[in-house]
N, C-alpha and C. Protein backbone atom coordinates (compact mmCIF):
# COMPACT_ATOMS: atom_id res chain seq x y z
N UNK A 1 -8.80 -19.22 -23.17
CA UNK A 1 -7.51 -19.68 -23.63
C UNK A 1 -7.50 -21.20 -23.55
N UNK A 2 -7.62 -21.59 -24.57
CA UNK A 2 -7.26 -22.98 -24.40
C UNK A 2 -5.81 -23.71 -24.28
N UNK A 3 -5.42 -24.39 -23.39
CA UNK A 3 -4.23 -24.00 -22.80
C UNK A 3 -3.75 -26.14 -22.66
N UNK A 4 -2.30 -26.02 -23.17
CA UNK A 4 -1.51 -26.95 -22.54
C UNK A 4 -1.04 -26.32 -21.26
N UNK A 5 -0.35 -27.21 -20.63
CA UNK A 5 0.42 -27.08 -19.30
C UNK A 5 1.45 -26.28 -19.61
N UNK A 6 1.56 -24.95 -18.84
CA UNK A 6 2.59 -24.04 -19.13
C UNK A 6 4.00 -24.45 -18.72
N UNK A 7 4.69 -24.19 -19.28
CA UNK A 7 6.21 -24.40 -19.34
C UNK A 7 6.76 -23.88 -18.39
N UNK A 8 7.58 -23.86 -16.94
CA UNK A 8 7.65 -23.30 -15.99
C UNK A 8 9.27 -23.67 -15.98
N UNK A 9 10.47 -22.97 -16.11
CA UNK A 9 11.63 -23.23 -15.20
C UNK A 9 12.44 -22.29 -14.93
N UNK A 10 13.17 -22.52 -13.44
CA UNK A 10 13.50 -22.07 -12.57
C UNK A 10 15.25 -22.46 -12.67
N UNK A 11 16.17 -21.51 -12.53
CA UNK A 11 17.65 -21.28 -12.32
C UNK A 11 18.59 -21.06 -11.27
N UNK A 12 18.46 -21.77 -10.70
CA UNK A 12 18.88 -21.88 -8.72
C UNK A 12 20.29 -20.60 -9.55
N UNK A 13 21.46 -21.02 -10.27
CA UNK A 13 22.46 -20.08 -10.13
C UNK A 13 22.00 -19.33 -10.35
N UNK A 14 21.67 -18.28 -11.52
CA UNK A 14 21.52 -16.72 -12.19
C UNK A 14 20.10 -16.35 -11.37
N UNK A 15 19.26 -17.29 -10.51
CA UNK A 15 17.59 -16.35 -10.33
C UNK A 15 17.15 -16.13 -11.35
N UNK A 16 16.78 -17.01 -12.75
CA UNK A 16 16.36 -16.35 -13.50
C UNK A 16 14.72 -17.58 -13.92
N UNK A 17 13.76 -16.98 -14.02
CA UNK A 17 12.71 -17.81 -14.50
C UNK A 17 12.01 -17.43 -15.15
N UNK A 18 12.11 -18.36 -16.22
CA UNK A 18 10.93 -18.45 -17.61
C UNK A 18 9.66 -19.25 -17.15
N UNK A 19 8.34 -18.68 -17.74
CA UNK A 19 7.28 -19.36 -17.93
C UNK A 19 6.99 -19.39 -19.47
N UNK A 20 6.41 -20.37 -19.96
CA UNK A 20 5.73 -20.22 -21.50
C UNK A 20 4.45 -20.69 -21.43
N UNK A 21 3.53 -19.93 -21.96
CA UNK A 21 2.03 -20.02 -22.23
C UNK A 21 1.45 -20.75 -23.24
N UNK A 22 0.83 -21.72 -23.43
CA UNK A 22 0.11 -21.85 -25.12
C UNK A 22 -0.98 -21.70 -25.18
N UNK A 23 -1.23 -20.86 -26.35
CA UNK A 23 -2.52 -20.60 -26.83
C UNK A 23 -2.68 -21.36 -28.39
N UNK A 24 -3.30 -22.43 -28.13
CA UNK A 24 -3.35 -22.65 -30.07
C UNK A 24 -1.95 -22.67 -30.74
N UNK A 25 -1.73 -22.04 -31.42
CA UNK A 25 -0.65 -22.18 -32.04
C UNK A 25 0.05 -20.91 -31.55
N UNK A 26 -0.14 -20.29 -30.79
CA UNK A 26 0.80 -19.08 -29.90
C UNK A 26 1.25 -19.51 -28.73
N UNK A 27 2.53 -18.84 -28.69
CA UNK A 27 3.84 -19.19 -27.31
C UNK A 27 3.69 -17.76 -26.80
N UNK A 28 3.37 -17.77 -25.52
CA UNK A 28 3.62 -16.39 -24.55
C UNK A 28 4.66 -16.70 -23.64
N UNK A 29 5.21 -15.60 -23.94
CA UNK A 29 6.55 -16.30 -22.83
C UNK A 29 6.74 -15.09 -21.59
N UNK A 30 7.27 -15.21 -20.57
CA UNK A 30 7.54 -14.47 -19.33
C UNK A 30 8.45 -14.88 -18.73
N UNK A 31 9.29 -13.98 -18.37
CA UNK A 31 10.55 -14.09 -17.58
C UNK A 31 10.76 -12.99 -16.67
N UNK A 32 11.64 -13.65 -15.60
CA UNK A 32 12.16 -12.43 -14.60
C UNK A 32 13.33 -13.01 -14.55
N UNK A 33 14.35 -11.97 -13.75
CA UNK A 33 15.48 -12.06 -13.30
C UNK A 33 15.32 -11.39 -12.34
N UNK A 34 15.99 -12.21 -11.35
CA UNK A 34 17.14 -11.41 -9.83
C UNK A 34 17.36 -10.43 -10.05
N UNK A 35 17.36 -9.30 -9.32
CA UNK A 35 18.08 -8.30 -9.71
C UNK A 35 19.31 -8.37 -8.56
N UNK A 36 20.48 -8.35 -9.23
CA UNK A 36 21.63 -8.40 -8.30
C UNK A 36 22.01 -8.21 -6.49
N UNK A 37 21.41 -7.00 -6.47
CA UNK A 37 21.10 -7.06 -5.54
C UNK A 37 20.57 -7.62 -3.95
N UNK A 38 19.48 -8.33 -4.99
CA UNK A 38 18.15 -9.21 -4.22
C UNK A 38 18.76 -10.89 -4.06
N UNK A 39 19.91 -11.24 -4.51
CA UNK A 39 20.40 -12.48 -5.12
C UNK A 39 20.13 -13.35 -3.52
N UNK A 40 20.29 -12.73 -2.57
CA UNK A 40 20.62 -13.07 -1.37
C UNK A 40 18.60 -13.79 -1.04
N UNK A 41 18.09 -12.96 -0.95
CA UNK A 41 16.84 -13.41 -1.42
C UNK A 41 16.03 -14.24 -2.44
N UNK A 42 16.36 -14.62 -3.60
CA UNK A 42 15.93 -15.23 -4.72
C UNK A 42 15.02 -16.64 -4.14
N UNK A 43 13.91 -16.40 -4.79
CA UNK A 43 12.90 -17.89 -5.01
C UNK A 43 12.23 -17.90 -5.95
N UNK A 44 12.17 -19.59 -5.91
CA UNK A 44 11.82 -19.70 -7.28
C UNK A 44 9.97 -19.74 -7.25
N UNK A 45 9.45 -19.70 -5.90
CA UNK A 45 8.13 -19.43 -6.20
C UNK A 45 8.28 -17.67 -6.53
N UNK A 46 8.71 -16.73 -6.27
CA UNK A 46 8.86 -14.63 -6.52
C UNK A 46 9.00 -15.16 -7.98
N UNK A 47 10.61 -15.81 -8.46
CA UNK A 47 10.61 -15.76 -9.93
C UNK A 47 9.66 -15.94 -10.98
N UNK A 48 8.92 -17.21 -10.29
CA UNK A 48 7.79 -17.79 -11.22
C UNK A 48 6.73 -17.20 -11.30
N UNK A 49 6.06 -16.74 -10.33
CA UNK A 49 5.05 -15.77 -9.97
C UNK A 49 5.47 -14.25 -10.98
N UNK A 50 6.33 -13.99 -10.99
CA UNK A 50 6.53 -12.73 -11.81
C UNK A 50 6.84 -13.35 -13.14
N UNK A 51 7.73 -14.05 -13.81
CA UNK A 51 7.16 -14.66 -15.08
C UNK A 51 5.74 -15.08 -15.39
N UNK A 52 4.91 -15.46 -14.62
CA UNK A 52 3.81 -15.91 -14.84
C UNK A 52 3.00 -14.67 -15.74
N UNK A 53 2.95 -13.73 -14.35
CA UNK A 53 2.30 -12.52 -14.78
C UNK A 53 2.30 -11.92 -16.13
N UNK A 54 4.00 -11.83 -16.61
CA UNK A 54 4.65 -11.28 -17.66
C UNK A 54 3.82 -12.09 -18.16
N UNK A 55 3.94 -13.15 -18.94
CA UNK A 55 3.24 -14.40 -20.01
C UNK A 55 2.37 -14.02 -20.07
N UNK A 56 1.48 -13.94 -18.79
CA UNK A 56 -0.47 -13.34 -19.10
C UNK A 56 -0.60 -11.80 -19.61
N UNK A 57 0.18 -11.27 -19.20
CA UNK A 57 0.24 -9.88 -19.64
C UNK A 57 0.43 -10.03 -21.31
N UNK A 58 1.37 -10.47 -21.78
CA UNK A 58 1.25 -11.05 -23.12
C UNK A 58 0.98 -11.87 -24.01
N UNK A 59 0.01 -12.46 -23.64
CA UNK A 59 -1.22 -13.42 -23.85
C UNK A 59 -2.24 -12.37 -23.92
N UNK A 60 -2.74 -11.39 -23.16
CA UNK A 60 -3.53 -10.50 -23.46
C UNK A 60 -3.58 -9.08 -24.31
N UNK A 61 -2.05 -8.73 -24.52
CA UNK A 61 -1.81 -7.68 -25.62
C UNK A 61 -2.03 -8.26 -26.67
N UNK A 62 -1.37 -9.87 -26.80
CA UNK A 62 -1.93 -10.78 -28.13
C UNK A 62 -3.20 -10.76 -28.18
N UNK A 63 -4.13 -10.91 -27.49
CA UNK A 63 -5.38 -11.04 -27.93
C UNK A 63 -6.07 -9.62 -27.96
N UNK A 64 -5.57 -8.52 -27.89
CA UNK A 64 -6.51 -7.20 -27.65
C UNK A 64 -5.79 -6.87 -29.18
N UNK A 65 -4.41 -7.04 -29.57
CA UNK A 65 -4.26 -6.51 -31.11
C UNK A 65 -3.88 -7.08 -31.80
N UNK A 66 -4.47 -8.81 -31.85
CA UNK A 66 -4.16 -9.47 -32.92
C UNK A 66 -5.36 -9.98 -33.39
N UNK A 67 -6.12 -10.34 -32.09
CA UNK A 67 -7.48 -11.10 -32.60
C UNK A 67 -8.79 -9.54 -32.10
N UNK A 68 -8.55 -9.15 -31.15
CA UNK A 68 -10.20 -8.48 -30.77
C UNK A 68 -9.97 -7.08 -31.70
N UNK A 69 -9.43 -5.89 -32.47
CA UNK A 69 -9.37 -5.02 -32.73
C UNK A 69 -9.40 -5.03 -34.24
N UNK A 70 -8.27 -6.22 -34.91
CA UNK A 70 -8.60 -6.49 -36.01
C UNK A 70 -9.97 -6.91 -36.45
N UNK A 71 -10.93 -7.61 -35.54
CA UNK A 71 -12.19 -8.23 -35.85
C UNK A 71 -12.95 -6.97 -35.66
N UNK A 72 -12.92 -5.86 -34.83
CA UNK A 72 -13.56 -4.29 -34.78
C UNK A 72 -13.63 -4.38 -35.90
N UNK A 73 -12.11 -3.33 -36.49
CA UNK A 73 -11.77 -2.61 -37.67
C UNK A 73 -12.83 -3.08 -38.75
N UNK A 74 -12.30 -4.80 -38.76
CA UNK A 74 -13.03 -5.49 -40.21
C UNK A 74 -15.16 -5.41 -40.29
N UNK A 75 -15.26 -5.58 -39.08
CA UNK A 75 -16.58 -5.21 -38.94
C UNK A 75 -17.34 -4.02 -39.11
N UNK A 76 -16.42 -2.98 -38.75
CA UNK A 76 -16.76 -1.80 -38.85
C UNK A 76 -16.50 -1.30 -40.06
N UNK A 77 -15.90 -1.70 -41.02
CA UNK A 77 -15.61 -1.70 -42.28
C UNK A 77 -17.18 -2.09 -43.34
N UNK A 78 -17.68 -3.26 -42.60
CA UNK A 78 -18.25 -3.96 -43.46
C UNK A 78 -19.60 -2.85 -42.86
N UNK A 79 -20.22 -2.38 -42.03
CA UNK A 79 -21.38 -1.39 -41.57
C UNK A 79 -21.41 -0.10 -42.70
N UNK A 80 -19.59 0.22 -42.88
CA UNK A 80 -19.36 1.64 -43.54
C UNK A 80 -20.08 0.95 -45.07
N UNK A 81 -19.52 0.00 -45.59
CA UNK A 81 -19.66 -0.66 -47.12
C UNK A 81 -21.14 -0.69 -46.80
N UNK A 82 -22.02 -1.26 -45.30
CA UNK A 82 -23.43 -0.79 -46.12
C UNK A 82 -24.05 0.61 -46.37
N UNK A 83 -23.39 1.35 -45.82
CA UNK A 83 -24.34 2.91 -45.83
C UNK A 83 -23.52 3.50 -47.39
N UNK A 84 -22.67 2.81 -47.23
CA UNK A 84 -21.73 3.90 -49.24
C UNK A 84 -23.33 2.80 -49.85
N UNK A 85 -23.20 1.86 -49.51
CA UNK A 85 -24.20 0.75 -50.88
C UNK A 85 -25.51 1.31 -50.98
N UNK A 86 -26.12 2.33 -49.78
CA UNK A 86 -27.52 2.17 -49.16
C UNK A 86 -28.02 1.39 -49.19
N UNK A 87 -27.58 0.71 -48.43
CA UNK A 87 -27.90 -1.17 -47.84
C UNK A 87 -29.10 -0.55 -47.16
N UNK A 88 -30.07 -1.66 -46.74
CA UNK A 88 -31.01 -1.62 -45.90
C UNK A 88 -30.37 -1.80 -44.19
N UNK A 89 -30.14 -0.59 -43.55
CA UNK A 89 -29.22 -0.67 -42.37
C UNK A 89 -30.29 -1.20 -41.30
N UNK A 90 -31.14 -1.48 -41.59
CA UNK A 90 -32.07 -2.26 -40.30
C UNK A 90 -32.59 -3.82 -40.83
N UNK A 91 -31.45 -3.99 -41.81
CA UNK A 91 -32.08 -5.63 -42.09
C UNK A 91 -31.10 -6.21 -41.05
N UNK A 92 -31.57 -7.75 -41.15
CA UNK A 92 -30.98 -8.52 -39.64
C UNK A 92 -29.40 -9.11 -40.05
N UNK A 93 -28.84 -8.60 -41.72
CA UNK A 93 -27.62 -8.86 -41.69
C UNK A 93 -27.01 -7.68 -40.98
N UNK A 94 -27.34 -6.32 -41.09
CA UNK A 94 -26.81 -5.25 -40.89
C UNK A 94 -26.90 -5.53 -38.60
N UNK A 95 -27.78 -5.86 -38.37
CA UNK A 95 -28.11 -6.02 -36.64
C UNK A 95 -27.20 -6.82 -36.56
N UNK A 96 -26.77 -8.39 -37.17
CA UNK A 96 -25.88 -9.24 -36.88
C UNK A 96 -24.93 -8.56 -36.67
N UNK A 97 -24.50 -7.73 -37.63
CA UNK A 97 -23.04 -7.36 -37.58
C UNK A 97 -22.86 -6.02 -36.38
N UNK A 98 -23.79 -5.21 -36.28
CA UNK A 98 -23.83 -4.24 -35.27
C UNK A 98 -23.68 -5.16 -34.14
N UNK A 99 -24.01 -6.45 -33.22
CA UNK A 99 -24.06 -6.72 -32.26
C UNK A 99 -22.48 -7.05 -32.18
N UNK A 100 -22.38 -8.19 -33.08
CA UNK A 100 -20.71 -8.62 -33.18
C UNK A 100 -19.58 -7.70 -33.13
N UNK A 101 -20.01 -6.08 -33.28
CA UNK A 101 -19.31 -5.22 -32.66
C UNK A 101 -19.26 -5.07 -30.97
N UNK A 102 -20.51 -5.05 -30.93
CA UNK A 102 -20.58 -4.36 -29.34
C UNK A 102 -20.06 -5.51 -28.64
N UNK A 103 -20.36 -6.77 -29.30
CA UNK A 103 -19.94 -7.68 -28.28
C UNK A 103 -18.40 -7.81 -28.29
N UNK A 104 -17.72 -7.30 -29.32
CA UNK A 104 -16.00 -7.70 -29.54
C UNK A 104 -15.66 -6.00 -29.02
N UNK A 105 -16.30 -4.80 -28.64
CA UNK A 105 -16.11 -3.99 -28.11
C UNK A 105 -16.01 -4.65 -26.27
N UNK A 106 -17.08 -5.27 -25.75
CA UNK A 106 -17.10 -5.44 -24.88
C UNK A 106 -15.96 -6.51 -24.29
N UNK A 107 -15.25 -7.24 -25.67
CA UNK A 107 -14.71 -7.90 -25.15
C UNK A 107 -13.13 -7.26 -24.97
N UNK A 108 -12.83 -6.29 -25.63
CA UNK A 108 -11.72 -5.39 -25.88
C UNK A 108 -11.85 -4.53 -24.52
N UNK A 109 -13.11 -4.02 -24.37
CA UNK A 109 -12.83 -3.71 -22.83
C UNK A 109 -12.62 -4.57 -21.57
N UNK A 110 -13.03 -5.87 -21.56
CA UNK A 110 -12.40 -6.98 -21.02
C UNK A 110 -10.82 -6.76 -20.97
N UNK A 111 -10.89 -7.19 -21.42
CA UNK A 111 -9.24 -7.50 -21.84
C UNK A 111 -8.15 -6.47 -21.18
N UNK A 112 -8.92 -5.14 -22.00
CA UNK A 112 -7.69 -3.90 -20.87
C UNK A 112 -8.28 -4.36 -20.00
N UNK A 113 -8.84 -4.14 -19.06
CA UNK A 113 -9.07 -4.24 -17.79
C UNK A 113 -7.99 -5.50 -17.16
N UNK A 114 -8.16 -6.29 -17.65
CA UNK A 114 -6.94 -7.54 -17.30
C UNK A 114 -5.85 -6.92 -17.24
N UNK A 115 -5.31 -6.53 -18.65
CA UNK A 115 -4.57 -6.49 -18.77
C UNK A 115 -4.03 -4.70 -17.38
N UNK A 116 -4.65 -3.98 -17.27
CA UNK A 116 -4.84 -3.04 -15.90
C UNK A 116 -4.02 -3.90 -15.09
N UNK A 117 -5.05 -4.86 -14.63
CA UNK A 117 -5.21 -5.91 -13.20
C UNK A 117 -3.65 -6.34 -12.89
N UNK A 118 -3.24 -6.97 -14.38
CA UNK A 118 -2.27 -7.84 -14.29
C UNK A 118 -1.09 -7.23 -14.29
N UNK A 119 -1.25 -5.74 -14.89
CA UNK A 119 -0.07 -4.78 -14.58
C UNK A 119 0.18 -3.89 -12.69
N UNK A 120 -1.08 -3.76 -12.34
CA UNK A 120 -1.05 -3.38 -11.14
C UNK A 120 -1.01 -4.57 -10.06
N UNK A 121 -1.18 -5.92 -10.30
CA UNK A 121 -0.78 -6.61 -9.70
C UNK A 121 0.99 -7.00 -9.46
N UNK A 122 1.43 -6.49 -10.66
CA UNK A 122 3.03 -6.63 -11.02
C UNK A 122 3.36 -5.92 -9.99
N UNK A 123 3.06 -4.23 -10.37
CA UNK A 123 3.72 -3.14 -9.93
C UNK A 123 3.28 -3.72 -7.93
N UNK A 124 2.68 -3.84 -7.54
CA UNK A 124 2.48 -4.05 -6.34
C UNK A 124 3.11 -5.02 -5.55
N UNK A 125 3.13 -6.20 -6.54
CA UNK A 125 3.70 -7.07 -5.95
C UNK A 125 5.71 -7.05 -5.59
N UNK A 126 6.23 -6.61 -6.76
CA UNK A 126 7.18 -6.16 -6.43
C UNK A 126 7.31 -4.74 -5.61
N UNK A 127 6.47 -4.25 -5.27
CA UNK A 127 7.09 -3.28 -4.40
C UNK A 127 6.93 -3.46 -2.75
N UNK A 128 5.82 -4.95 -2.73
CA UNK A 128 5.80 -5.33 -1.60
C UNK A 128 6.64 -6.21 -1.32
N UNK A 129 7.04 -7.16 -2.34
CA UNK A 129 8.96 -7.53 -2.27
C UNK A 129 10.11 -6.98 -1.69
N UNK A 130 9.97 -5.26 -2.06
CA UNK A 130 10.71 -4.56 -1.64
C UNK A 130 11.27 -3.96 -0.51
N UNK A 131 9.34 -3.91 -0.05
CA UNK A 131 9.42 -3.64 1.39
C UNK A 131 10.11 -4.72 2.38
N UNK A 132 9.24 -5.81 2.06
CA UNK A 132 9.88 -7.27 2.92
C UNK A 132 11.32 -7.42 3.04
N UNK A 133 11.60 -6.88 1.25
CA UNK A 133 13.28 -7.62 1.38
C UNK A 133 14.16 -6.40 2.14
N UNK A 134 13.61 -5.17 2.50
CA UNK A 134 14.25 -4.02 3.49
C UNK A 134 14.56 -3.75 4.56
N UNK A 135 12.75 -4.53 4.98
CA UNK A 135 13.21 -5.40 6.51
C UNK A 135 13.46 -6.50 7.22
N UNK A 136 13.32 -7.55 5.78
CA UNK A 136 14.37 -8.33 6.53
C UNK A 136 15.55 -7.92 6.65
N UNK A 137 16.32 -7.36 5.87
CA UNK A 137 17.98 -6.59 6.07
C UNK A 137 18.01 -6.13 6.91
N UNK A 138 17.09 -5.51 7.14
CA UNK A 138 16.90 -4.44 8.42
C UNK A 138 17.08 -5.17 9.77
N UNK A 139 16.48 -6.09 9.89
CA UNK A 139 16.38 -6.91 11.25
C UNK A 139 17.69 -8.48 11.09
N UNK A 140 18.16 -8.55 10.27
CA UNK A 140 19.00 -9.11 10.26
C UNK A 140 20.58 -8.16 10.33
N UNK A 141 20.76 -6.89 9.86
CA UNK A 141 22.03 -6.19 10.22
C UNK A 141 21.66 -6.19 11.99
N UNK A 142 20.27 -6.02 12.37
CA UNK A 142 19.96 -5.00 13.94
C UNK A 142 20.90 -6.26 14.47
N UNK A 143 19.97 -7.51 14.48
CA UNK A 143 20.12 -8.82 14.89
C UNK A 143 22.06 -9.56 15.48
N UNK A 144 22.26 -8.96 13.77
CA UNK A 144 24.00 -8.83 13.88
C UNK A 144 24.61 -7.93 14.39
N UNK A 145 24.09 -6.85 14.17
CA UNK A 145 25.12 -5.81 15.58
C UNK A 145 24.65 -6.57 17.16
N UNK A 146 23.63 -6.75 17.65
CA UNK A 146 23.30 -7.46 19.03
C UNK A 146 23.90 -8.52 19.33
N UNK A 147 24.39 -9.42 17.89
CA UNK A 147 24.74 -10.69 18.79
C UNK A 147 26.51 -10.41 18.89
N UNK A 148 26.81 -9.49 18.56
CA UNK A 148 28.40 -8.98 18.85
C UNK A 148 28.77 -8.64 20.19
């Protein structure tokens, strides 16, 4: 990804934070919000950190079905056009193009895998949010019944 400096801001009132990504001439954007609840808790490193994610997460659906699947399809297109032609399927145009598959296959399996990573890093991270933000409540109600 060739990348400017991502766009990062943060909303002390609402908890709400945007990140924006650039790729080339593509904007990935990611946001979270507070959830009401949690307001009592809100930071803007949790917010940003979870926009972040979002952005990369969609930075990588962009690139698995805009650029790596369309370049499959079209390749695999052009292998089918040699066997209808009875092309010579072992000349080194026909190998060029067989590799430029496997290699944009390999890179499509890249990619999910990130894109895996970056979803199970989400799901985890907020649920270890969850835990934290339970007991701190937890030890701050105990805390307040004791000092009564």
């Amino acid at each position: 990804m060739k990348r400017k400096e991502p766009y990062v801001n943060w909303n002390e009132e609402t908890g709400t934070a945007t990140v924006i990504l650039y790729d080339r001439d593509n904007v990935f954007i990611g946001a979270a919000q507070c959830h009401p609840d949690d307001m009592d808790m809100k930071s803007e490193y949790t917010g940003t950190h979870i926009a972040y994610l979002r952005a990369q997460l969609n930075y990588y659906k962009h690139l698995r079905d805009a650029e790596i699947k369309p370049a499959i399809k079209a390749l695999e297109h052009i292998v089918g056009c040699y066997k209808e032609d009875k092309y010579d399927i072992n000349s080194n145009e026909a190998f060029l193009v067989r590799r430029q598959i496997k290699h944009y296959y390999n890179d499509l399996e890249i990619v999910r895998e990130c894109i895996n990573l970056i979803k199970n890093e989400l799901h985890n991270y907020l649920s270890d949010k969850e835990k934290f933000y339970t007991h701190i409540r937890k030890n701050r109600s105990s805390k307040a019944k004791s000092d009564k």
